[in-house]
N, C-alpha and C. Protein backbone atom coordinates (compact mmCIF):
# COMPACT_ATOMS: atom_id res chain seq x y z
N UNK A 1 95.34 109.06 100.81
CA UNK A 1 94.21 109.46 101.64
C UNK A 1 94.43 110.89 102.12
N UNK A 2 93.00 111.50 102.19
CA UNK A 2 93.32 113.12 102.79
C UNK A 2 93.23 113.17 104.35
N UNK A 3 94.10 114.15 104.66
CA UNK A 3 94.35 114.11 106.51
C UNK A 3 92.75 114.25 106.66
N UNK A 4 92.71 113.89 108.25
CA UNK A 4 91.57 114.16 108.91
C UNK A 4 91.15 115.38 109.46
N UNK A 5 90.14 116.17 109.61
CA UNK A 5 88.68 115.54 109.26
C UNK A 5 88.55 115.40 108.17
N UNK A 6 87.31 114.39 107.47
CA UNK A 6 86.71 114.67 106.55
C UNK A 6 85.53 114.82 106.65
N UNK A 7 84.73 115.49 105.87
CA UNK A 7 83.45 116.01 105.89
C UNK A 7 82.95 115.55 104.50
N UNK A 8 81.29 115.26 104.97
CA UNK A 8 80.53 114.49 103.80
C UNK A 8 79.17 115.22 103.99
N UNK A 9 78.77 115.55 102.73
CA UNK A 9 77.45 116.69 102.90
C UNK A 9 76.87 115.66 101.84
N UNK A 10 75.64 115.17 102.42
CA UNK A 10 74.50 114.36 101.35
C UNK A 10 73.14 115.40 101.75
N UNK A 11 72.38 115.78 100.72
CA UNK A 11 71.03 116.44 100.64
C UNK A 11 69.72 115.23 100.36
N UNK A 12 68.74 115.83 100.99
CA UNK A 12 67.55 115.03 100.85
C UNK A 12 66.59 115.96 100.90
N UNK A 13 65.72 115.30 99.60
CA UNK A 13 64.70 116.16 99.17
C UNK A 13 63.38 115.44 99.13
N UNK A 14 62.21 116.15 99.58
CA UNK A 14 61.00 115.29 99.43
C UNK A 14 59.76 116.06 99.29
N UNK A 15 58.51 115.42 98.49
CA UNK A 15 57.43 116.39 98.99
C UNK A 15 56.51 115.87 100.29
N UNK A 16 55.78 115.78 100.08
CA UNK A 16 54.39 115.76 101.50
C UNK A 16 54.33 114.40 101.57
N UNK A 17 54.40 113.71 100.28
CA UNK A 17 54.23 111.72 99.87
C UNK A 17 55.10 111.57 98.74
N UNK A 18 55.28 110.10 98.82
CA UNK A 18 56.65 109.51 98.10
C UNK A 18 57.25 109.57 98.77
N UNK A 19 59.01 109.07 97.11
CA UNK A 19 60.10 108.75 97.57
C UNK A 19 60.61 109.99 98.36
N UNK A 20 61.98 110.28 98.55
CA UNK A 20 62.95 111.00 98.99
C UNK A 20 64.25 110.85 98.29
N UNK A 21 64.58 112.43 97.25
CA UNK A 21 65.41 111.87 96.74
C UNK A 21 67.05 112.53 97.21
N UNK A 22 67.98 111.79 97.41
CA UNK A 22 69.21 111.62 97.87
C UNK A 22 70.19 112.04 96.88
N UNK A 23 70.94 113.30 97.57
CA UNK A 23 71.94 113.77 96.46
C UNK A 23 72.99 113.92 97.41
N UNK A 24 74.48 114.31 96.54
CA UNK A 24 75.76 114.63 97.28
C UNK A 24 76.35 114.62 95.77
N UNK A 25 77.31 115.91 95.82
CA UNK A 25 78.08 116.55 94.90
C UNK A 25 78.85 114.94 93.91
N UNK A 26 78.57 114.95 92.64
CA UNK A 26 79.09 114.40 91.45
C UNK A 26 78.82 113.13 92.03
N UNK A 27 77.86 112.84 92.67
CA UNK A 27 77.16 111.86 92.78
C UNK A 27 75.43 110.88 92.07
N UNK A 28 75.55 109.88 91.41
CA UNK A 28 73.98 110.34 90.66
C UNK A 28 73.30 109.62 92.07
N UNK A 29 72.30 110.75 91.75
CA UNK A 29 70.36 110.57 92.80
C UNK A 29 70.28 108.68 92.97
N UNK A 30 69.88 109.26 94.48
CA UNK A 30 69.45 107.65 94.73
C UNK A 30 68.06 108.17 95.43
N UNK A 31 67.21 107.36 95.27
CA UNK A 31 65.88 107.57 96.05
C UNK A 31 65.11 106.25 96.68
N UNK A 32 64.87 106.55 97.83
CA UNK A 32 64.30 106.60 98.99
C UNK A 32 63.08 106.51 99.40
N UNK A 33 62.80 105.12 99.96
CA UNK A 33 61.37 105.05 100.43
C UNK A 33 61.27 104.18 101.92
N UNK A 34 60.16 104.72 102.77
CA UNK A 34 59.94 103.94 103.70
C UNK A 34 60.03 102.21 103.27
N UNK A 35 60.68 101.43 104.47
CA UNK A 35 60.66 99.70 103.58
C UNK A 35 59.45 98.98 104.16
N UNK A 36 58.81 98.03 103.93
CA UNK A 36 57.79 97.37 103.54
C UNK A 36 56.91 97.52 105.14
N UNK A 37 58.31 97.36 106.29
CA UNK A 37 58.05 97.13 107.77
C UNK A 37 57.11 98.46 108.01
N UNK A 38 57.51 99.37 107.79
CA UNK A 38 56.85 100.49 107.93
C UNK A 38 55.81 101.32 107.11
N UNK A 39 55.23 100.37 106.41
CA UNK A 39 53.99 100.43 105.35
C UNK A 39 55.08 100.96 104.05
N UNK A 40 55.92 101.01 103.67
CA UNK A 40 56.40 101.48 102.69
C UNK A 40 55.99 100.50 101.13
N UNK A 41 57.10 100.99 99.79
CA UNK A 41 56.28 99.91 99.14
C UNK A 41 57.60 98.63 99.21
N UNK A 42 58.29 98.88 99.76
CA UNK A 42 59.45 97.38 99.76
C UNK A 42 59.77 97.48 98.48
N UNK A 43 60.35 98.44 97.51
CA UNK A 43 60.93 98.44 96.46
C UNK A 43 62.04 99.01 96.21
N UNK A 44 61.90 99.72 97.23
CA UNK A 44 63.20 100.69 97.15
C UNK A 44 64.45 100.93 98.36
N UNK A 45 65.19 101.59 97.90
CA UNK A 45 65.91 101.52 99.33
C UNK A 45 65.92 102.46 100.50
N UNK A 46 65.71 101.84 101.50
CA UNK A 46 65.03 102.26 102.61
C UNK A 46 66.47 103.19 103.32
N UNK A 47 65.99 103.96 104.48
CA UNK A 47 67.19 104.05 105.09
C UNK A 47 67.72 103.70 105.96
N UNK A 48 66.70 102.46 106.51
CA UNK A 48 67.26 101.02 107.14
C UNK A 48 68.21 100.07 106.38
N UNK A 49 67.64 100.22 104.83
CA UNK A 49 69.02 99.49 103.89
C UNK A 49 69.65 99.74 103.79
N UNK A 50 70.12 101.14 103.51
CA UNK A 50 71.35 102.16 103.47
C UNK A 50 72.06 102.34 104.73
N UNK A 51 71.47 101.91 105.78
CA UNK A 51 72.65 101.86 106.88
C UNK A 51 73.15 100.38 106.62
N UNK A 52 72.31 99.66 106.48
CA UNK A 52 73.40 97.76 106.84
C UNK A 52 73.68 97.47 105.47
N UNK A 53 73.56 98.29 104.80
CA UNK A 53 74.23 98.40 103.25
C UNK A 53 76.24 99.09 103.35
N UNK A 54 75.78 100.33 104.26
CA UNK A 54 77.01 100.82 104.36
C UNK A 54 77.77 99.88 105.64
N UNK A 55 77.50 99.47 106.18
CA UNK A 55 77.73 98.16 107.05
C UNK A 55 78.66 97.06 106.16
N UNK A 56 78.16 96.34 105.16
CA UNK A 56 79.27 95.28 104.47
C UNK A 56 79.31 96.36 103.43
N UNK A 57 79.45 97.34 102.78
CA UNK A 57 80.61 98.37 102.15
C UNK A 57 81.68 98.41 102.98
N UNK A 58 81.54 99.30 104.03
CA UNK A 58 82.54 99.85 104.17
C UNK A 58 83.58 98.51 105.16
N UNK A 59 82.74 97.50 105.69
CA UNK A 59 84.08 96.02 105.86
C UNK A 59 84.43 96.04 104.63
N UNK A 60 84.13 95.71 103.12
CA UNK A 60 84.67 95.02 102.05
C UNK A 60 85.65 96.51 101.68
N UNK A 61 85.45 97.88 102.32
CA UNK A 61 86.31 98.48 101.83
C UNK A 61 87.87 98.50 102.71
N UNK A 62 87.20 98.43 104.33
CA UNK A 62 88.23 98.24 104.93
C UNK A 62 89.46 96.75 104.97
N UNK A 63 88.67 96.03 104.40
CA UNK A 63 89.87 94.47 104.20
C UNK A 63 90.62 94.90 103.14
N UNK A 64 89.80 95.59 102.07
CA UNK A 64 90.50 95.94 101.04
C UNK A 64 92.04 96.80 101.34
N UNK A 65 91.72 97.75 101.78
CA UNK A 65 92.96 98.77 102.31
C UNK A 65 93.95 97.53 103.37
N UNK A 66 93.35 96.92 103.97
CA UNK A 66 94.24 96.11 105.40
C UNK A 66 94.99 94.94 104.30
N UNK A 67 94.25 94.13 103.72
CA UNK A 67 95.22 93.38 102.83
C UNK A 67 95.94 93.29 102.00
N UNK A 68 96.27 95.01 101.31
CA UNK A 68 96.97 95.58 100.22
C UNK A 68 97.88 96.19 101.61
N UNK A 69 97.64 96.48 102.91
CA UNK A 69 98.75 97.12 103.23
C UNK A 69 99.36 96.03 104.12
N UNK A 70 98.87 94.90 103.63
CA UNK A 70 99.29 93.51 104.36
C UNK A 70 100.14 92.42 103.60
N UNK A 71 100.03 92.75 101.94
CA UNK A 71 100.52 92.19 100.88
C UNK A 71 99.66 90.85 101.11
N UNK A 72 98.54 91.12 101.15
CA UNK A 72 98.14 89.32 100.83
C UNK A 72 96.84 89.42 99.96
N UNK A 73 97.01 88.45 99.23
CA UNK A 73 96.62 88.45 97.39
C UNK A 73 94.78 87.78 97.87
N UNK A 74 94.11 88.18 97.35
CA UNK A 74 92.75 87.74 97.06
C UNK A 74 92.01 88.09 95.99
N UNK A 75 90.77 86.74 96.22
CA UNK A 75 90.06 86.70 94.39
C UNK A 75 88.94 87.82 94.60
N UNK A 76 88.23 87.37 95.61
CA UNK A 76 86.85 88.14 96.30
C UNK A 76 86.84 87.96 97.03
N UNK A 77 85.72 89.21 97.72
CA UNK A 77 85.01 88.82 99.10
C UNK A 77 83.27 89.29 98.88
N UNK A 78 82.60 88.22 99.51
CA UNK A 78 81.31 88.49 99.12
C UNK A 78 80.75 89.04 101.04
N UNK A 79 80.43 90.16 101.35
CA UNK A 79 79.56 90.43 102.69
C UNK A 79 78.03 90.02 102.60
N UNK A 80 77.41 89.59 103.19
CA UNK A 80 76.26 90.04 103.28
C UNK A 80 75.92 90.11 104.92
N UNK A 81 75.39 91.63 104.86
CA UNK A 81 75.17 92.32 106.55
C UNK A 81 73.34 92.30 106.75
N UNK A 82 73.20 91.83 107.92
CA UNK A 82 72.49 92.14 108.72
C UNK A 82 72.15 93.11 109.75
N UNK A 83 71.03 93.64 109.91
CA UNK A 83 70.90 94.66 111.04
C UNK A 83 69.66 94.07 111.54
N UNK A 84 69.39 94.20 113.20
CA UNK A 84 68.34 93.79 113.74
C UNK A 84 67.94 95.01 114.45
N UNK A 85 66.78 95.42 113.78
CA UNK A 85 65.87 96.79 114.80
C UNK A 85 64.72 96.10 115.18
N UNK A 86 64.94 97.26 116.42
CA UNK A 86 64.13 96.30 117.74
C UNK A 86 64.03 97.26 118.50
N UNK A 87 63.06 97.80 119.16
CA UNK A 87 62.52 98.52 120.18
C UNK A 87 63.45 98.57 121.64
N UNK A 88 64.02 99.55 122.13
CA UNK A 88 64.73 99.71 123.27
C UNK A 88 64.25 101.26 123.65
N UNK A 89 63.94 100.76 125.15
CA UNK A 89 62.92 101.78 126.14
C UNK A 89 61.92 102.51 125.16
N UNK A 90 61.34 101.95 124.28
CA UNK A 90 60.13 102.35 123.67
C UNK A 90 60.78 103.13 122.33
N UNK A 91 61.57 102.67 122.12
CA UNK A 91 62.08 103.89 120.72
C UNK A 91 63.02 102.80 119.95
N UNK A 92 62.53 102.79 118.79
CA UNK A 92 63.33 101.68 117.35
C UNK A 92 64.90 102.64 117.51
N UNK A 93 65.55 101.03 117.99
CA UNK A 93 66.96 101.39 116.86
C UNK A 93 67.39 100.19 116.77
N UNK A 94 68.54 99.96 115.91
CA UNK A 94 69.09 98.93 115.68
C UNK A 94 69.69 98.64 116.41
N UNK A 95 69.76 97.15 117.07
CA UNK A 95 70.51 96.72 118.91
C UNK A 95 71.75 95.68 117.91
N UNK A 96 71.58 95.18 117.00
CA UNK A 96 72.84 94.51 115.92
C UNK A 96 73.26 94.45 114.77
N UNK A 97 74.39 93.77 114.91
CA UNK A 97 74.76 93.78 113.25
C UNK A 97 75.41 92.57 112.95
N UNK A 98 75.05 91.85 112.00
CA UNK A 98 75.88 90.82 111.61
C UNK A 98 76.60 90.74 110.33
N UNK A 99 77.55 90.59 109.73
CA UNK A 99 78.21 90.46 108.39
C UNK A 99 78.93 88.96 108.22
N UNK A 100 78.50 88.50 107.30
CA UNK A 100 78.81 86.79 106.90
C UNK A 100 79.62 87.54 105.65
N UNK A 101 80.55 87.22 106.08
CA UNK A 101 81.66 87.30 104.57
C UNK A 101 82.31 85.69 104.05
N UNK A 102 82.28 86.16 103.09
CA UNK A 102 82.85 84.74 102.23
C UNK A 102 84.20 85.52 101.38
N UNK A 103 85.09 84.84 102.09
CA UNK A 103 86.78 85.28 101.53
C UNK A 103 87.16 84.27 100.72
N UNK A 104 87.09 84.39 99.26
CA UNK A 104 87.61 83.45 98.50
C UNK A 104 89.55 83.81 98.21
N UNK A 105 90.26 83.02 98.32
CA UNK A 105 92.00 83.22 98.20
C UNK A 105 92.46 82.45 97.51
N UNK A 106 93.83 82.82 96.60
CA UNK A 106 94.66 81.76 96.08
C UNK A 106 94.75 80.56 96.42
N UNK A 107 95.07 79.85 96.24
CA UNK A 107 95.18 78.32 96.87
C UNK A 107 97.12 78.20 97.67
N UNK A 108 97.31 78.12 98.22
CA UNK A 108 98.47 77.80 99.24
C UNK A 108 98.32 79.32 99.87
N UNK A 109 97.31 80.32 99.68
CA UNK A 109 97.37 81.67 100.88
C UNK A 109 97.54 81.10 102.49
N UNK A 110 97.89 81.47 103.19
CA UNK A 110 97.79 81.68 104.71
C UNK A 110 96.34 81.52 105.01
N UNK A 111 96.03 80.59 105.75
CA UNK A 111 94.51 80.88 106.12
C UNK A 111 94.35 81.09 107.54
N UNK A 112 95.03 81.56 108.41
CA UNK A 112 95.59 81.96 109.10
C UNK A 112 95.44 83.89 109.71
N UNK A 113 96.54 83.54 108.53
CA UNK A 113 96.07 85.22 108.00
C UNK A 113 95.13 85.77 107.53
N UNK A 114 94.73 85.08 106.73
CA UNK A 114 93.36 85.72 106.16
C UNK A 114 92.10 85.62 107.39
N UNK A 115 92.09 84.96 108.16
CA UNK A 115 91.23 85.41 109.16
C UNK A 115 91.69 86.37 110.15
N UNK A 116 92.81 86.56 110.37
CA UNK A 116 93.15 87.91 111.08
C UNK A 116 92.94 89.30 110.60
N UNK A 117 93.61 89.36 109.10
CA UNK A 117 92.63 90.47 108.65
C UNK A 117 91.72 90.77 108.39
N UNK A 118 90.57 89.36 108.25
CA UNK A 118 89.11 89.74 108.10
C UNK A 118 88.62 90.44 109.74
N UNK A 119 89.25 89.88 110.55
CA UNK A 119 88.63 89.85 111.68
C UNK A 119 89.60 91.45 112.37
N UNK A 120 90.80 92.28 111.28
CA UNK A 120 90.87 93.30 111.59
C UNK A 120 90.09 94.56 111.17
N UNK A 121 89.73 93.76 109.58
CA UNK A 121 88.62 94.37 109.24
C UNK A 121 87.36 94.88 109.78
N UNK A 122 86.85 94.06 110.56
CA UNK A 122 85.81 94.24 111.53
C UNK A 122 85.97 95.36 112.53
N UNK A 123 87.24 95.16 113.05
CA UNK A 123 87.10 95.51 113.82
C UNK A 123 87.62 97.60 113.49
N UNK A 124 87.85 97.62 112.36
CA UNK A 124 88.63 98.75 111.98
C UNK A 124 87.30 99.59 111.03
N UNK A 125 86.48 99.06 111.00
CA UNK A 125 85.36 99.74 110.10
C UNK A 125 84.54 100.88 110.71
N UNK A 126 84.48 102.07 109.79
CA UNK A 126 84.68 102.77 110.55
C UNK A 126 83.29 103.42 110.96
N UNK A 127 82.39 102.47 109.97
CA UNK A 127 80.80 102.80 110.02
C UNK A 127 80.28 102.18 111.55
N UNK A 128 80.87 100.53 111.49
CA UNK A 128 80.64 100.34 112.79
C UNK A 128 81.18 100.54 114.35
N UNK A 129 81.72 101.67 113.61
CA UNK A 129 82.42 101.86 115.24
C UNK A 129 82.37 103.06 115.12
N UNK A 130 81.07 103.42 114.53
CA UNK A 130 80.48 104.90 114.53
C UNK A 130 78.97 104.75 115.16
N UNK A 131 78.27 102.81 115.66
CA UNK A 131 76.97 102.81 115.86
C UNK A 131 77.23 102.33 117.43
N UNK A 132 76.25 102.18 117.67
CA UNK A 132 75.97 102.30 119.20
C UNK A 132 75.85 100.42 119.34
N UNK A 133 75.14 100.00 118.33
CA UNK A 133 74.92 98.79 118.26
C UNK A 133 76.11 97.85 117.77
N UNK A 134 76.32 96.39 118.88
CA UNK A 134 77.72 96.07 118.12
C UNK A 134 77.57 95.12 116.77
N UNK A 135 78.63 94.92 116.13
CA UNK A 135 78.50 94.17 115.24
C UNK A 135 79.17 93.24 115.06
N UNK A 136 79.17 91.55 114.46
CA UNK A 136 79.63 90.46 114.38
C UNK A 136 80.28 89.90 113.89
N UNK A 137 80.93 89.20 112.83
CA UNK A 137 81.55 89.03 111.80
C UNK A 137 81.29 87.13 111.93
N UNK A 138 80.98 86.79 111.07
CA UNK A 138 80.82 85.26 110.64
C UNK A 138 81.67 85.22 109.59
N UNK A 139 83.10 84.64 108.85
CA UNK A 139 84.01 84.37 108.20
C UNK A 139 84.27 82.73 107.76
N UNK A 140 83.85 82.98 106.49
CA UNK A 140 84.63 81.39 106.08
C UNK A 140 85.52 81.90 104.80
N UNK A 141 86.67 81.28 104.46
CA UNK A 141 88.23 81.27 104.04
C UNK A 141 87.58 80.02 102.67
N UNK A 142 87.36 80.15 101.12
CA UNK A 142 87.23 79.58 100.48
C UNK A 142 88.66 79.76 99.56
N UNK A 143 89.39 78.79 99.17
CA UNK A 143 90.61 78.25 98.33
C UNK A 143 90.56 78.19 96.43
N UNK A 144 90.37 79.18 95.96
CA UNK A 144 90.77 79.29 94.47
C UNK A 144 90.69 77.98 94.18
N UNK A 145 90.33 77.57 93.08
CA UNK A 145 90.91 75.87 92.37
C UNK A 145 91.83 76.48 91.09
C-alpha cells in the first residue's frame, strides 16, 4: 500500500440532457443517470447507486485485507448494501446504511472469528466512516460442504 494521502481525481462530463459520463485515468467510462426516484430512466447507475455500491465494495474489500492479515481462509462473501434517503431539515441525504453479508468458510473455520472480522470490517471501512450517516452490518457465517 502507498503512504498516506491518497488522492483520487474522477471527471464528469455532461450536456444540457442525458446521461453523465464518468471518467478517471486508465479507467473505462461509466455513465450516469438520474434513478427512477427522481424521474430518471432506472437503467442506469445512478449516483445514489454508486454511493451504496461503494458501501458493500469497499466492506468486501476491507474483510478482504483484515482476513489475509488475520490468516483466516474463506470461499466468499456476498454484500448486499442498502442506503435509506430521506429528507432531514428539508434537504435529501442519506440518514442509513445497511450491508447483509453472507460469509461462506471452510468447514471446521472459527465462527467465532469470522464474525469478529466481519464485524471489524465494518467497522474499518473507510467509505463509511467517511458518511455522516451510520451504517449496520447484518452477518450470517455459512460452512463449505
Amino acid at each position: 500500500m502507498q503512504d498516506f494521502p491518497h488522492h483520487y481525481l474522477v471527471s464528469a462530463n455532461a450536456e444540457a440532457a442525458g446521461t453523465v459520463a464518468l471518467k478517471s485515468d486508465n479507467m473505462p467510462q461509466i455513465v450516469s443517470a438520474p434513478p427512477a426516484e427522481f424521474g430518471g430512466p432506472g437503467d442506469q447507475w445512478s449516483p445514489e447507486h454508486l454511493l451504496v455500491a461503494s458501501v458493500a465494495d469497499c466492506f468486501i474489500l476491507t474483510f478482504r485485507a483484515i482476513s489475509s492479515a488475520s490468516k483466516m481462509e474463506w470461499v466468499s462473501l456476498e454484500a448486499t448494501a442498502e442506503g435509506v434517503l430521506d429528507k432531514v431539515e428539508r434537504a435529501p441525504q442519506f440518514t442509513a446504511f445497511t450491508v447483509k453479508a453472507t460469509l461462506t468458510v471452510p468447514a471446521g473455520t472459527d465462527e467465532a472469528k469470522a464474525r469478529r472480522l466481519l464485524d471489524k470490517a465494518e467497522g474499518a471501512c473507510m467509505i463509511t466512516n467517511s458518511m455522516k450517516a451510520p451504517c449496520h452490518l447484518n452477518a450470517d457465517i455459512v460452512f463449505a460442504s
